[in-house]
C-alpha atoms as a PDB file:
ATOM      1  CA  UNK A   1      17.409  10.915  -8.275  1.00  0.00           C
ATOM      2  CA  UNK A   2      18.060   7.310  -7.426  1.00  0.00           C
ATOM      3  CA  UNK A   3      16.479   5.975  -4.401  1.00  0.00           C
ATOM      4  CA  UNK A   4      19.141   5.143  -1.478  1.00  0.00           C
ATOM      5  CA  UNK A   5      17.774   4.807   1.081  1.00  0.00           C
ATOM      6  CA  UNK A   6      15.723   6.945   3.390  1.00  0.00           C
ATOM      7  CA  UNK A   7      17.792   9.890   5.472  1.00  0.00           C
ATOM      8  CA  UNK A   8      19.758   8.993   8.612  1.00  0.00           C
ATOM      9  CA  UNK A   9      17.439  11.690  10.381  1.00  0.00           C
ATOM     10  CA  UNK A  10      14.344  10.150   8.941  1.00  0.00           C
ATOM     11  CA  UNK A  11      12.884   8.597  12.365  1.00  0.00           C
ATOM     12  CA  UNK A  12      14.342  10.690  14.298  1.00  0.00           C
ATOM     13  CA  UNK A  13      12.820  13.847  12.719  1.00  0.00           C
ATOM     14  CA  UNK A  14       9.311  12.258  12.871  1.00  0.00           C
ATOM     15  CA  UNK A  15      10.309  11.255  16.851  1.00  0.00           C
ATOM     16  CA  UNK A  16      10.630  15.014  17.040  1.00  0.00           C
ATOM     17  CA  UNK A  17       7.128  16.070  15.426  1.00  0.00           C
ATOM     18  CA  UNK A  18       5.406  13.180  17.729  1.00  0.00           C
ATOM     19  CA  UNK A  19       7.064  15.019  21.254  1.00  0.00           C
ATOM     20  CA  UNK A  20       6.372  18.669  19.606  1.00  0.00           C
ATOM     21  CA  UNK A  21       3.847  19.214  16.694  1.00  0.00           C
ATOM     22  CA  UNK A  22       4.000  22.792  16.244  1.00  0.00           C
ATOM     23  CA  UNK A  23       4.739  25.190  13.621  1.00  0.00           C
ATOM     24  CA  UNK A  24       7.999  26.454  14.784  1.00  0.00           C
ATOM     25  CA  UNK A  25       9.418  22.495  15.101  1.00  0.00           C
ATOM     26  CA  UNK A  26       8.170  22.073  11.345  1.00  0.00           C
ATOM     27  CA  UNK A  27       9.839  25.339  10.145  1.00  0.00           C
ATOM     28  CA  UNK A  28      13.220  24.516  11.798  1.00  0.00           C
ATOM     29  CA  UNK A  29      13.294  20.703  10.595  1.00  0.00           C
ATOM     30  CA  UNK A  30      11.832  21.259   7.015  1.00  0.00           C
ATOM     31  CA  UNK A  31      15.453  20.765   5.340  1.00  0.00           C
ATOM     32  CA  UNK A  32      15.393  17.425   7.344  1.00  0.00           C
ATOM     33  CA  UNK A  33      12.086  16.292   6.025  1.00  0.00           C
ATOM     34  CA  UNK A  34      13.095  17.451   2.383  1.00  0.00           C
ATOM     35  CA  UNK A  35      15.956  15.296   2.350  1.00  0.00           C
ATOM     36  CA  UNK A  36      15.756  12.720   4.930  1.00  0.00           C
ATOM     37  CA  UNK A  37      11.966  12.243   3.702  1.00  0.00           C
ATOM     38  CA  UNK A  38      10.386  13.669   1.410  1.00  0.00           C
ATOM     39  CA  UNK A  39      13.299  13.161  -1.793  1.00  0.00           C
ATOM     40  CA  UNK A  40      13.793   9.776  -0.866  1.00  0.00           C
ATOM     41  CA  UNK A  41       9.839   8.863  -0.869  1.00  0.00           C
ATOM     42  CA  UNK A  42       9.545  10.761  -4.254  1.00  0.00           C
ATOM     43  CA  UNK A  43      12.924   8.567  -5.530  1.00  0.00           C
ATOM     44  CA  UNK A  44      11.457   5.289  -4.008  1.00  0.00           C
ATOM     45  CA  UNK A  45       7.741   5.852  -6.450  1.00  0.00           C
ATOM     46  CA  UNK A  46       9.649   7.013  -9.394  1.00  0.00           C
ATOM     47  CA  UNK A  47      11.502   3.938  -9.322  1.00  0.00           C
ATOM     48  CA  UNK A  48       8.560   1.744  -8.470  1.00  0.00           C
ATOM     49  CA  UNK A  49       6.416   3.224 -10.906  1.00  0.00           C
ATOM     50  CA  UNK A  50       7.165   1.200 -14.261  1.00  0.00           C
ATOM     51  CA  UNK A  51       6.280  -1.698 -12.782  1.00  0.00           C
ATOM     52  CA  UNK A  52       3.476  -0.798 -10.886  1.00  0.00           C
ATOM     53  CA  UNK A  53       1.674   2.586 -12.390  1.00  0.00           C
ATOM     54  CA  UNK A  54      -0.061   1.017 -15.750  1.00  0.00           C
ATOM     55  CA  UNK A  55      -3.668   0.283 -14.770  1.00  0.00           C
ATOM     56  CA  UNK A  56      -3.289   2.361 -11.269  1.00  0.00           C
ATOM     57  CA  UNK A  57      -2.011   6.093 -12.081  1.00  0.00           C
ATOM     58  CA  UNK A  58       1.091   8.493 -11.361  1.00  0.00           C
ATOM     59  CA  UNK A  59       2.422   7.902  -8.158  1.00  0.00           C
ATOM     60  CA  UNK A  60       2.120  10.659  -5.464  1.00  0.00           C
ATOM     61  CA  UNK A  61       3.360  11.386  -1.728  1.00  0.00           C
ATOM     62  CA  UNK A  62       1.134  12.500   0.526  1.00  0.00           C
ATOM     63  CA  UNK A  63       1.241  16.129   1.912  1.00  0.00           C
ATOM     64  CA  UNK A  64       2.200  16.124   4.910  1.00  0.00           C
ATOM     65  CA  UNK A  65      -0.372  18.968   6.627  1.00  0.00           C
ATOM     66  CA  UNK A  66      -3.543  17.606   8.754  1.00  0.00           C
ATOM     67  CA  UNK A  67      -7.234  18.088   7.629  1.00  0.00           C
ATOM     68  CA  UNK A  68      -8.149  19.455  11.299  1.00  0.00           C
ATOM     69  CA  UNK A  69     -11.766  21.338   9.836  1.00  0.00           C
ATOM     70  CA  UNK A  70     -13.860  18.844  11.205  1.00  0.00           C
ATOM     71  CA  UNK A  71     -11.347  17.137  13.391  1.00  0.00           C
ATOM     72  CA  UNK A  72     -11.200  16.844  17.759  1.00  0.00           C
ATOM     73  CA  UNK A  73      -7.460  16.323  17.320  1.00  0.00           C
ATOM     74  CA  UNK A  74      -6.175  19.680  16.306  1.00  0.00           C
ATOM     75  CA  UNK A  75      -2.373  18.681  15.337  1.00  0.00           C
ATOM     76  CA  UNK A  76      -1.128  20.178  12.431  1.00  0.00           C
ATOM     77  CA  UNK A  77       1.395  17.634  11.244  1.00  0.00           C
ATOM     78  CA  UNK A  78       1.113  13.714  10.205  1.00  0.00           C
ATOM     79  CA  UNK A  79       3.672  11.808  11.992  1.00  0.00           C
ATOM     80  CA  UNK A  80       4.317  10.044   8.774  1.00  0.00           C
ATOM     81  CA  UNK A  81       4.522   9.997   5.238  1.00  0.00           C
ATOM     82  CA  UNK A  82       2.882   7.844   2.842  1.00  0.00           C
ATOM     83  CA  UNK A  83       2.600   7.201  -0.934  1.00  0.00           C
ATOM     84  CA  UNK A  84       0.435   5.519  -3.298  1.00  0.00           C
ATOM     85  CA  UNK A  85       0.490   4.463  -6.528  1.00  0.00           C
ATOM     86  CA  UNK A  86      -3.947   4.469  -7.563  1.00  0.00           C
ATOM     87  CA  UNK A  87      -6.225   5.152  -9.670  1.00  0.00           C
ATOM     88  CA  UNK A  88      -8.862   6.328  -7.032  1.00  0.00           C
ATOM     89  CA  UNK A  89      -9.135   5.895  -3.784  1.00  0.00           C
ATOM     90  CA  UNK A  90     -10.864   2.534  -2.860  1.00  0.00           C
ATOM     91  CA  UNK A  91     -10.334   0.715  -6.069  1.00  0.00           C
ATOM     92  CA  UNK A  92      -6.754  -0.732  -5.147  1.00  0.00           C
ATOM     93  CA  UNK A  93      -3.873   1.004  -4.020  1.00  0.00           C
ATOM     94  CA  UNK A  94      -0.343   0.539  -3.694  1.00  0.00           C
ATOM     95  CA  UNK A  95       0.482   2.017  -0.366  1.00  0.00           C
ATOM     96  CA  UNK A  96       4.225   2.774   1.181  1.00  0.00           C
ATOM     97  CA  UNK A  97       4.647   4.746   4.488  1.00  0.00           C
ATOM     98  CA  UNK A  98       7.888   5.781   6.721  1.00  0.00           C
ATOM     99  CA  UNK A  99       7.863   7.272  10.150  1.00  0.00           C
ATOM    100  CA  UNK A 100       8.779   6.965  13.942  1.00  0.00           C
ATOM    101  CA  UNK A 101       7.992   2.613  13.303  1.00  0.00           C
ATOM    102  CA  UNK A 102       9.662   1.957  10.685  1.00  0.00           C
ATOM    103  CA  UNK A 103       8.484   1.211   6.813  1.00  0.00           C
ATOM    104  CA  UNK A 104       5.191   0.086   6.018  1.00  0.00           C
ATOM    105  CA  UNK A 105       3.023  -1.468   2.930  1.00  0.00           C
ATOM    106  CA  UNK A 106      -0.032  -2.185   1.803  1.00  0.00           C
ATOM    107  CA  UNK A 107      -2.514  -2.711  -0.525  1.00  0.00           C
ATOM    108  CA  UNK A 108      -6.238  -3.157  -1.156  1.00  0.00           C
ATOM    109  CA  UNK A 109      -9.676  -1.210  -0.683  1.00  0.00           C
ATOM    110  CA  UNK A 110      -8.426   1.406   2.112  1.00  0.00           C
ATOM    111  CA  UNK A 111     -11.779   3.229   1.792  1.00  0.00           C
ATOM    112  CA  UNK A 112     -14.974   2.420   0.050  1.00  0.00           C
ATOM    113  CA  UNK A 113     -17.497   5.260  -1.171  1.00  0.00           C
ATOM    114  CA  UNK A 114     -21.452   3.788  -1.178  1.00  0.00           C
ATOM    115  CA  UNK A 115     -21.207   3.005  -4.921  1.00  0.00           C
ATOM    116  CA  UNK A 116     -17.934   1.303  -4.739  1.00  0.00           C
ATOM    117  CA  UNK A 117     -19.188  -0.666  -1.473  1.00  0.00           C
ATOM    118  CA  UNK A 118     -22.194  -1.929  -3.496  1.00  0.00           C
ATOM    119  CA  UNK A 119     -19.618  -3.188  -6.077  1.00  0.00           C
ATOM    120  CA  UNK A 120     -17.703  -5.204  -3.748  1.00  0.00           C
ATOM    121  CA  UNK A 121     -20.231  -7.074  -2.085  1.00  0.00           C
ATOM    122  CA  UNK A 122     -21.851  -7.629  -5.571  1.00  0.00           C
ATOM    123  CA  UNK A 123     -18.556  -9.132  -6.405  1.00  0.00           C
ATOM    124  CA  UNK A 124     -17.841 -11.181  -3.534  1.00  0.00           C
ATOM    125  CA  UNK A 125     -21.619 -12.394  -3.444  1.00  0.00           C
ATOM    126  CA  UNK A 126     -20.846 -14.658  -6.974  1.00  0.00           C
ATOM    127  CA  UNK A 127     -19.002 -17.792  -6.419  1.00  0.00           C
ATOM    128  CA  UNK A 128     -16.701 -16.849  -9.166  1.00  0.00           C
ATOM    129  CA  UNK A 129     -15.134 -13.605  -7.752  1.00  0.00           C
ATOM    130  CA  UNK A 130     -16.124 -13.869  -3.912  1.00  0.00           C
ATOM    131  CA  UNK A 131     -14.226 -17.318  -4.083  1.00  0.00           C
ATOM    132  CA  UNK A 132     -11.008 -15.472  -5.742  1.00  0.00           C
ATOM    133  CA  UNK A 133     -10.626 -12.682  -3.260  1.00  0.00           C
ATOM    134  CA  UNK A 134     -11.094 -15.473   0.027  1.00  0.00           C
ATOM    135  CA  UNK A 135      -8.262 -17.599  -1.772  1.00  0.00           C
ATOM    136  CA  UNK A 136      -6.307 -14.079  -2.300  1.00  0.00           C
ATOM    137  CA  UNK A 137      -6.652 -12.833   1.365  1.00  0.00           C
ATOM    138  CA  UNK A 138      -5.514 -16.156   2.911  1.00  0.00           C
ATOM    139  CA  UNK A 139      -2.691 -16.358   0.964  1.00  0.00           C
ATOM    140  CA  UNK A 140      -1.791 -12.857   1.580  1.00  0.00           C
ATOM    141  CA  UNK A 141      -2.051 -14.075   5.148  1.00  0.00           C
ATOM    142  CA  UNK A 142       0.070 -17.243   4.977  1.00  0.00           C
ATOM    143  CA  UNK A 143       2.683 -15.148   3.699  1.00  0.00           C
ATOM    144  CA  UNK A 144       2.791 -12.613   6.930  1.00  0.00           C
ATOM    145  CA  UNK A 145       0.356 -10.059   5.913  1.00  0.00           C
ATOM    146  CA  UNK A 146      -2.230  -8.439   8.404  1.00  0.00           C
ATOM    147  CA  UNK A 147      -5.930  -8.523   6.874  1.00  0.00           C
ATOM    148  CA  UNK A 148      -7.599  -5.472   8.601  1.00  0.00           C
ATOM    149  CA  UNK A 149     -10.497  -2.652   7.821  1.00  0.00           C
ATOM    150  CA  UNK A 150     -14.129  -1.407   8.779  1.00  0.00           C
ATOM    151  CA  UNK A 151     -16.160  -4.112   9.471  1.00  0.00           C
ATOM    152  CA  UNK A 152     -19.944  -4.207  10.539  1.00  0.00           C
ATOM    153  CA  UNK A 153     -20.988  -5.986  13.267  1.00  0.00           C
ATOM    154  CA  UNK A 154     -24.014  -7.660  11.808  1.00  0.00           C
ATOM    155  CA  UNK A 155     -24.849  -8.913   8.469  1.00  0.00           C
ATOM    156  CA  UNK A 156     -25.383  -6.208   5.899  1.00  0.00           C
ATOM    157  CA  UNK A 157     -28.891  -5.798   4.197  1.00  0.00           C
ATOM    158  CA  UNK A 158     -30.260  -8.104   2.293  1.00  0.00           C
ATOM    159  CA  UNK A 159     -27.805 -10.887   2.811  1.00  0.00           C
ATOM    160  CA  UNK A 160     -28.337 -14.123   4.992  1.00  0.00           C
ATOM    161  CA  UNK A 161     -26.362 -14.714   7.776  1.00  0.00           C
ATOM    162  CA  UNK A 162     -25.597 -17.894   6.719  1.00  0.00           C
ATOM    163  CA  UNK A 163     -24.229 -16.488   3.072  1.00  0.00           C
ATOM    164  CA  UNK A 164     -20.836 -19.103   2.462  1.00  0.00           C
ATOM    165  CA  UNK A 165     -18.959 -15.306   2.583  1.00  0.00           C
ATOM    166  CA  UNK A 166     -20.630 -13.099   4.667  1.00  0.00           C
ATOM    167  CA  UNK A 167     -17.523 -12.548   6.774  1.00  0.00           C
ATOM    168  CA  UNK A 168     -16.378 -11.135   3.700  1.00  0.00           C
ATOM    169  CA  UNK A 169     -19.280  -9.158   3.517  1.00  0.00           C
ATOM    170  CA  UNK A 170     -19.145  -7.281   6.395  1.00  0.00           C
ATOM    171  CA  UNK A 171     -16.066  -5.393   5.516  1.00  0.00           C
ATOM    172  CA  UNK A 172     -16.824  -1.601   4.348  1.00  0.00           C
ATOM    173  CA  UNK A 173     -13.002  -1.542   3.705  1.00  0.00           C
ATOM    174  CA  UNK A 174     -10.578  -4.335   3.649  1.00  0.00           C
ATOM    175  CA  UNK A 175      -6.447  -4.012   3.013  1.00  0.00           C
ATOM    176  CA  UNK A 176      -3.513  -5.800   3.741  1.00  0.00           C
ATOM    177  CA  UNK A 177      -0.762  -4.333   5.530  1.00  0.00           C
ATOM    178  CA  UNK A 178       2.930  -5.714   6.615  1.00  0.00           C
ATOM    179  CA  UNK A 179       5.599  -3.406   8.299  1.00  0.00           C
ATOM    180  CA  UNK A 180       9.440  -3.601   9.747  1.00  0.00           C
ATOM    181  CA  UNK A 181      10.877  -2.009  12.536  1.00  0.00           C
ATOM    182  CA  UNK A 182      13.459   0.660  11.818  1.00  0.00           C
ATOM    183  CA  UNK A 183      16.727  -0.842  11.137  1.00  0.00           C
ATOM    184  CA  UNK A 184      19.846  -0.907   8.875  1.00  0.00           C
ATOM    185  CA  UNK A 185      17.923  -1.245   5.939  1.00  0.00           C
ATOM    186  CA  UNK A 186      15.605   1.576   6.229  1.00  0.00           C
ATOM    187  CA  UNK A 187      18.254   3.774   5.089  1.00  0.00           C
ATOM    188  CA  UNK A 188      19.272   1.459   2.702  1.00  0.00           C
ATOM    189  CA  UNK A 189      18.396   0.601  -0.708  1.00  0.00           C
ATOM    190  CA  UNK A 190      17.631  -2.610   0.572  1.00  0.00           C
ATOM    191  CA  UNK A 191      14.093  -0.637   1.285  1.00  0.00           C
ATOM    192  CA  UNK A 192      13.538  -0.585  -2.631  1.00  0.00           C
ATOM    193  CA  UNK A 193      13.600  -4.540  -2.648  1.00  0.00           C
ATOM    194  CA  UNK A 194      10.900  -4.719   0.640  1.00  0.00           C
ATOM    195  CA  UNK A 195       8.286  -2.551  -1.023  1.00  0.00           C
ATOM    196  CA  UNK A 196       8.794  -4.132  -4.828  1.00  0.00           C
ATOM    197  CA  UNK A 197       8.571  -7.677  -3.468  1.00  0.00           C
ATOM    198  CA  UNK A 198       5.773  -6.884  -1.168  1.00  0.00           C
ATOM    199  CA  UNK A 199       3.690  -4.854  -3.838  1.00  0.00           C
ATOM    200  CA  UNK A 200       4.556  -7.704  -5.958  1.00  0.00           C
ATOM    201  CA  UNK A 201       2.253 -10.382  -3.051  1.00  0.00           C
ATOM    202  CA  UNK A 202      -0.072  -7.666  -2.836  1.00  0.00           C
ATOM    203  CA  UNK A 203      -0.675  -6.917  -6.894  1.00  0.00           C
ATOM    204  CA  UNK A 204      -3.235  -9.690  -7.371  1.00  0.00           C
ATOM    205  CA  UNK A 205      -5.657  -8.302  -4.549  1.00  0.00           C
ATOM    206  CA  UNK A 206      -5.420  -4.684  -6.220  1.00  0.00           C
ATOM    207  CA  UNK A 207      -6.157  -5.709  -9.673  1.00  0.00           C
ATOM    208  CA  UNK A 208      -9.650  -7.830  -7.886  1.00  0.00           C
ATOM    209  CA  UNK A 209     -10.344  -4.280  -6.551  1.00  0.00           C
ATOM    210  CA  UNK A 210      -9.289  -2.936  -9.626  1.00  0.00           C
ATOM    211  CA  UNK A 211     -11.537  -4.672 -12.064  1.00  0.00           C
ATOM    212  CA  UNK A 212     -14.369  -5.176  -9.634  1.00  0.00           C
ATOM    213  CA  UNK A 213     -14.648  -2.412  -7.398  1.00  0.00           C
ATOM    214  CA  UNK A 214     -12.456   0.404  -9.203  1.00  0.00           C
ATOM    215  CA  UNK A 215     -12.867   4.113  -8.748  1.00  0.00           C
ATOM    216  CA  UNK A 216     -15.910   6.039  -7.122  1.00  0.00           C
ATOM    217  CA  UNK A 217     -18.032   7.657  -9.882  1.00  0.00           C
ATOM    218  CA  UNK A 218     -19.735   9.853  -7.274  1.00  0.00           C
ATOM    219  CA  UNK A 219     -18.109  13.680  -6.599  1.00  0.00           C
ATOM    220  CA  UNK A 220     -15.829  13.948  -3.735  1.00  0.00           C
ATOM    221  CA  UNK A 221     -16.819  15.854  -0.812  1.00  0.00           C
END
């Protein structure tokens, strides 16, 4: 299937889900999110994926169903859907995302595990590879890109506060992210050309996480 565009219905099934996020609302749109949604995110990767895949993994979309276990908000439904073209979470990730806002990329260390946090600040405490990703994050940043992620408050162990990066340091995840309204385009295949040009800006940031941070070795939980 070629990618054309995401659904007419797209936002306005995900404006739905936001005002009722229940079962029955699910069960009565799911033909909406198939094809409004879901087949266009799954056409969007497919396409994406030549370019992008080698070094990072199959692309995948999301599912769409709510870990509540452990959680206070008990909602059973994201009010988006996102995929991702990695090799493991944390070590660099090409991100996409459509809902009730609009379309949305990014790229980057969206979550770090303890072993793959030690790697990053191990990376970014050498001048060679610290210097590379504060050069790649402010021109990420020039070119309209938010900078955001978990961030301590203090300095971490066993660095000095006056370390030439520890605002770098701090971060126990750090991504770039850039978005657009809904519009025209959106159901366009102008949306192809946003995410490949933007992945494109974001690609030399993922292969830094990539080759220094890469994939957890510890089990997941």
């Amino acid at each position: 299937m070629k990618f054309t565009g995401f659904g007419e219905h797209a936002v306005d099934f995900f404006d739905g889900l936001i005002a009722d996020n229940s079962k029955p609302y699910w069960e009565d749109n799911l033909a909406v999110y198939k094809a409004d949604v879901r087949a266009p995110m799954e056409a969007l990767l497919a396409e994406l994926a030549p370019e992008f895949s080698e070094g990072f993994g199959e692309p995948k979309v999301f599912r769409p169903y709510r870990d509540v276990r452990f959680a206070k908000d008990k909602t059973l439904y994201k009010t988006h859907c996102g995929g991702v073209i990695e090799q493991g979470r944390g070590g660099g990730a090409y991100y996409v995302e459509v809902g009730p806002e609009g379309l949305r990329v990014g790229g980057g260390c969206f979550h770090l595990a303890s072993d793959q946090l030690a790697r990053f600040r191990a990376a970014v405490d050498t001048e060679l590879h610290g210097t590379a990703l504060e050069k790649l994050l402010a021109k990420l940043k020039r070119a309209g890109w938010e900078i955001n992620g978990d961030r301590l408050k203090s300095r971490p162990r066993g660095f000095a506060e006056d370390h030439p990066r520890i605002d770098l340091l701090r971060y126990r995840s750090v991504y770039a992210v850039r978005a657009w309204e809904p519009d025209d385009v959106l159901h366009e295949r102008g949306s192809l050309d946003r995410v490949r040009k933007a992945w494109r800006q974001v690609r030399a940031f993922n292969e830094w996480a990539r080759d220094r941070v890469g994939p957890s070795e510890q089990p997941r939980r």
